[in-house]
Structures are given as structure tokens and as C-alpha cells.
Protein backbone atom coordinates (compact mmCIF):
# COMPACT_ATOMS: atom_id res chain seq x y z
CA UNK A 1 43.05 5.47 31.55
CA UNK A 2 42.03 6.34 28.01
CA UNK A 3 42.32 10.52 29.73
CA UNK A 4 46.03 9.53 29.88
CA UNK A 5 46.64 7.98 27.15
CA UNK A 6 45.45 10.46 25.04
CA UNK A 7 47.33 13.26 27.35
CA UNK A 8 50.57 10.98 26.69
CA UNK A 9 49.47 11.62 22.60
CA UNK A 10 49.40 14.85 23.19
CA UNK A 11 52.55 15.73 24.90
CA UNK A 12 54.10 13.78 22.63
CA UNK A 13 52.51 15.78 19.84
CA UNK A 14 53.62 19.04 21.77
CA UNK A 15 57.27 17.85 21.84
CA UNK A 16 57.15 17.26 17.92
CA UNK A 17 55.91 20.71 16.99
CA UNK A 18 58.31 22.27 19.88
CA UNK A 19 61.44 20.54 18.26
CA UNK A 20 60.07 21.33 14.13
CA UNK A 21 59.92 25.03 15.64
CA UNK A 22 63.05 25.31 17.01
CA UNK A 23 64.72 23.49 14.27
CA UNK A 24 62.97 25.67 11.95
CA UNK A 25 64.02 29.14 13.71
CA UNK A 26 67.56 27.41 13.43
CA UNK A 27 67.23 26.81 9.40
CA UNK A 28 65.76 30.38 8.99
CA UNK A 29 68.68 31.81 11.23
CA UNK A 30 71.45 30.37 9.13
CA UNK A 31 69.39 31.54 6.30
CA UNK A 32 69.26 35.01 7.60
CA UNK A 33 73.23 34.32 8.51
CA UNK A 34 73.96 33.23 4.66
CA UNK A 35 72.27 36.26 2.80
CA UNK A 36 73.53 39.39 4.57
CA UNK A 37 76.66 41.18 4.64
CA UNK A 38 78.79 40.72 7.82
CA UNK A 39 81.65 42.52 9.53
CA UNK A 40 85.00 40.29 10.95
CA UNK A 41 82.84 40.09 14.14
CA UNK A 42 80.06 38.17 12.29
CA UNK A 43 77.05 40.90 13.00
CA UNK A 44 74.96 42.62 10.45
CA UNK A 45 76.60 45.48 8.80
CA UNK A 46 74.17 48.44 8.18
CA UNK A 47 76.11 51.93 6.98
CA UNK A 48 75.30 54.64 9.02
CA UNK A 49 75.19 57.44 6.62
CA UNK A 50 74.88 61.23 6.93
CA UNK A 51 74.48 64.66 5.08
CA UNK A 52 72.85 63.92 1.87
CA UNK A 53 74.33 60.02 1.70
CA UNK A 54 71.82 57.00 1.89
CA UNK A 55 72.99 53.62 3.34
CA UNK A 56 72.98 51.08 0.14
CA UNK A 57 73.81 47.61 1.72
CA UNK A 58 76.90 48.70 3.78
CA UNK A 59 77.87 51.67 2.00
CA UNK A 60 76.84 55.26 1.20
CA UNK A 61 75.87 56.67 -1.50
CA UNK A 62 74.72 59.63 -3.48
CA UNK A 63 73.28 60.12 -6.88
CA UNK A 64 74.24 63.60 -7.40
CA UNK A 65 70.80 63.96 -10.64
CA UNK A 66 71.37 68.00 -10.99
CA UNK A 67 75.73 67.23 -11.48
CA UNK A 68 76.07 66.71 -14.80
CA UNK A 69 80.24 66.61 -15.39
CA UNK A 70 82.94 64.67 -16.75
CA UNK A 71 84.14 62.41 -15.16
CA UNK A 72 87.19 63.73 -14.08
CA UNK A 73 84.98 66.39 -12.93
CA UNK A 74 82.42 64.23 -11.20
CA UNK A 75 85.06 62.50 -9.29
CA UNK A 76 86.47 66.05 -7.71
CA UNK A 77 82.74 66.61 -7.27
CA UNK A 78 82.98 63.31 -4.90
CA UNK A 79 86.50 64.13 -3.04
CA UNK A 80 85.05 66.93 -2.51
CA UNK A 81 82.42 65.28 -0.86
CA UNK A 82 84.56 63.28 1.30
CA UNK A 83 83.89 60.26 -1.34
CA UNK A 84 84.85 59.23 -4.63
CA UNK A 85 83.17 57.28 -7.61
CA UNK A 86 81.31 54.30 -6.71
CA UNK A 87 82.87 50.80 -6.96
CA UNK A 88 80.97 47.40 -6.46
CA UNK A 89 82.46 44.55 -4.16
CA UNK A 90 80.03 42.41 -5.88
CA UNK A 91 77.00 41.33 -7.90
CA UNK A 92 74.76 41.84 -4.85
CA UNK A 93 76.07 45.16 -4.27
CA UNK A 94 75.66 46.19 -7.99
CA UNK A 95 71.81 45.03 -7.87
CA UNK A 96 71.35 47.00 -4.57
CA UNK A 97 72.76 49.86 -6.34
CA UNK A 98 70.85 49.71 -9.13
CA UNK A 99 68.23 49.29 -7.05
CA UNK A 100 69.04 52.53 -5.37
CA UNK A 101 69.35 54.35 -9.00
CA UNK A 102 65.77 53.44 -9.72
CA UNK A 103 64.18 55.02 -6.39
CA UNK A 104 66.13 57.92 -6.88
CA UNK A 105 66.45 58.40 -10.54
CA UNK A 106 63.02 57.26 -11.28
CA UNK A 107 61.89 54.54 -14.08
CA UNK A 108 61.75 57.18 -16.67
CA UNK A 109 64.45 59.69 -16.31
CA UNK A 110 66.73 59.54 -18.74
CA UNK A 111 70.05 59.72 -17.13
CA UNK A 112 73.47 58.20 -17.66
CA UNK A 113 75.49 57.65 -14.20
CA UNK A 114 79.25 57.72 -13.47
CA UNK A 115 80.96 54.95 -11.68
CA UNK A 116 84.03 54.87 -10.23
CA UNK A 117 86.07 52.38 -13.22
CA UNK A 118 88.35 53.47 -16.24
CA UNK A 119 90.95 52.14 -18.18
CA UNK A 120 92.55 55.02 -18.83
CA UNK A 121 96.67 53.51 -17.57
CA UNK A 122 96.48 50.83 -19.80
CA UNK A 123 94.23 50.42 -22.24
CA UNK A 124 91.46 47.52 -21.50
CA UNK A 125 92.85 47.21 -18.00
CA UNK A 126 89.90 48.28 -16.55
CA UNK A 127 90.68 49.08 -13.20
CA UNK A 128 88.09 50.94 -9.71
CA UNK A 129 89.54 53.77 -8.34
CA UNK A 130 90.73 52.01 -5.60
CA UNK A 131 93.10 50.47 -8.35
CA UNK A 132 91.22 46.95 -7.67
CA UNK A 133 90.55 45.29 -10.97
CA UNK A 134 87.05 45.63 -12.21
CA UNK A 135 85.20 42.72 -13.15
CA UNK A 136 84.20 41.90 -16.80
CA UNK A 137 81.28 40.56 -18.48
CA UNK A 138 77.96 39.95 -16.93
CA UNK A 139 76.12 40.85 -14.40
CA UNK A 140 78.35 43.92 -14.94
CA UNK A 141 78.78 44.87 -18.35
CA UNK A 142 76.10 45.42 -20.96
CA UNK A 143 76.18 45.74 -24.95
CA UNK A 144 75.31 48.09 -27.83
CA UNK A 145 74.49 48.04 -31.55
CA UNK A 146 74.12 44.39 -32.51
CA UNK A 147 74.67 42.71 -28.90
CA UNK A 148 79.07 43.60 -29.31
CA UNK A 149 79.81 43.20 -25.54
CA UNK A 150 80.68 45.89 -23.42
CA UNK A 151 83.72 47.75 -23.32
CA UNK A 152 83.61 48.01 -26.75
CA UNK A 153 85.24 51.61 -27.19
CA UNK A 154 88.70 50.80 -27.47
CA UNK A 155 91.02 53.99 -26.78
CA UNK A 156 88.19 56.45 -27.37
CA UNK A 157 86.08 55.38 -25.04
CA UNK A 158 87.98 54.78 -21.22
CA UNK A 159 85.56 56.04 -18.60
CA UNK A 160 82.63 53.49 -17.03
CA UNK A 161 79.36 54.95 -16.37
CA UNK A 162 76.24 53.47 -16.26
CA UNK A 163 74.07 53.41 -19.55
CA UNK A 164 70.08 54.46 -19.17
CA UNK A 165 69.25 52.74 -22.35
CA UNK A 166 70.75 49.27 -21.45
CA UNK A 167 69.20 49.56 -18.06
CA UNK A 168 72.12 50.61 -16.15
CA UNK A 169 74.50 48.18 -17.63
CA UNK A 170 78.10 48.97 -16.75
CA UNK A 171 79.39 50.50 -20.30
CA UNK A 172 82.55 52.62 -21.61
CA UNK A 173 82.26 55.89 -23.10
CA UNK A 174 84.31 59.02 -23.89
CA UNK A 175 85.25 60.39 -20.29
CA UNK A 176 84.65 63.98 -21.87
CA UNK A 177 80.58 63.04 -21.78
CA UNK A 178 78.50 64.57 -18.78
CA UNK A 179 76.54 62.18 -16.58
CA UNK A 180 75.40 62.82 -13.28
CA UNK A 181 78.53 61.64 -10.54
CA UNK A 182 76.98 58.39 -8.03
CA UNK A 183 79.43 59.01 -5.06
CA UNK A 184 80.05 56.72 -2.49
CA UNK A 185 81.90 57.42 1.09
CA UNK A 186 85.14 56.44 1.89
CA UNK A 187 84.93 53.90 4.38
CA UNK A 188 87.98 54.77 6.92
């Protein structure tokens, strides 16, 4: 009798942890679901990338290091790539690029980076090259010389590129200047 009993205890026991596990793998799942880019059909998007292009969240990208060019040059360099200038969708795609920039760039290599932004139509319109507007402020947009917010260039300066100094904070400058192109494939 008391052999039953404490069987009973511990099926009942068993039952508890089965249900906290499956409730648990449910919690993590959504989780999982929540943090990651999906596709219309609700899987996992993962770029598949090829030639000299890494997958960067759902994109591809290149850091072209040993392309130094303007960046109307850099962005022929990327047509002719089959790409263009990179563009963010968002803050977590920004951070996974700049994630990107570090592995491939290294913590100490002093390089400024083209992206894919300018305001070149209309003066502090800033606008991707897909025409989309580009966002302003932070995470994006760093400052210089006494914390003055980025863009800060006025008509001199309508070209974004990512500044080395201000730890790859999105920044205007003279579109004439030479930074290495980061590329990114069109997605068809």
C-alpha cells in the first residue's frame, strides 16, 4: 500500500516535470519565433550567398578593404558586382553589420566604409539607394567635434559612410573621399 502510494507521488511528479518541459520548449520556441528574421511563409531566412559575398542576417555582403573609391565609384564597383551600396532594414541589421565589419575589418584597422545613403537630390533628404528614406538619429547616426549630431555637413558633405573613429557610426562626408565600398546583393 505505502509501494503505491508513493508510485501514485511519483507519476504525479513525472506528469509535472513532463508538462514544465513541454511548456518550456513552447516558451523557448516562440522565443526563437520572436528574434529571427522570417520570410511571408514564416520559416527562418538564412541568405545563401556566393562568390566572395558572406550571408549577414538575410543578406549578402562584401567589404571590398583593398577598394578604396568615391563613392560614386564604389557604387559602380558594386553594380558591377551584381550589388549596390549597402542599406539597413533595421537596427538589428545595422548591429549584424557592424558586426560583420569588425570580423572582417579587424578591431584596429583604420578604415572608413561606404554605405549605400546620400542626400545628394535634396539637400538633408537623406535617402538609400533604393530611394527608401534613411533613418535619422540613433542607433544610426553618430557625432563629431563637441557631440553636434550627425549629418552635420550641410551641402559639402552628402555621401554616408561609416566613420572608424566613431565606431562605425553612420556619418556624412564629402562623396569625393575614398573609403573602401561594403556591397550588398540585390535580392531579386
Amino acid at each position: 500500500c505505502l509501494n503505491s502510494q508513493l508510485l501514485l507521488r511519483h507519476e504525479d511528479h513525472l506528469r509535472s516535470i513532463a508538462t514544465s518541459t513541454e511548456s518550456s520548449k513552447m516558451l523557448l520556441q516562440q522565443l526563437v519565433d520572436q528574434t529571427r528574421p522570417h520570410d511571408r511563409q514564416g520559416s527562418i531566412e538564412v541568405a545563401a550567398c556566393s562568390g566572395l559575398f558572406t550571408p549577414v542576417g538575410d543578406s549578402c555582403v562584401l567589404l571590398a578593404l583593398r577598394e578604396k573609391q568615391t563613392w560614386a565609384a564604389a557604387r559602380q564597383y558594386c553594380q558591377g558586382l551584381e550589388a549596390d551600396l549597402v542599406v539597413f532594414k533595421d537596427a538589428n541589421h545595422y548591429s549584424d553589420i557592424l558586426d560583420y565589419i569588425q570580423i572582417v575589418n579587424g578591431e584596429n584597422a583604420a578604415l572608413d566604409v561606404w554605405i549605400g545613403g546620400s542626400d545628394e537630390a535634396v539637400e538633408d533628404r537623406w535617402v538609400w539607394v533604393t530611394e527608401a528614406l534613411m533613418p535619422r538619429g540613433p542607433p544610426f547616426w553618430g557625432s563629431r567635434n563637441n557631440y553636434v549630431a550627425e549629418p552635420s555637413g550641410g551641402r559639402t558633405e552628402n555621401c554616408a559612410g561609416l566613420y572608424h573613429i566613431d565606431r562605425y557610426y553612420v556619418h556624412d562626408f564629402t562623396c569625393k573621399n575614398t573609403f573602401a565600398p561594403l556591397c550588398q546583393k540585390i535580392q531579386a
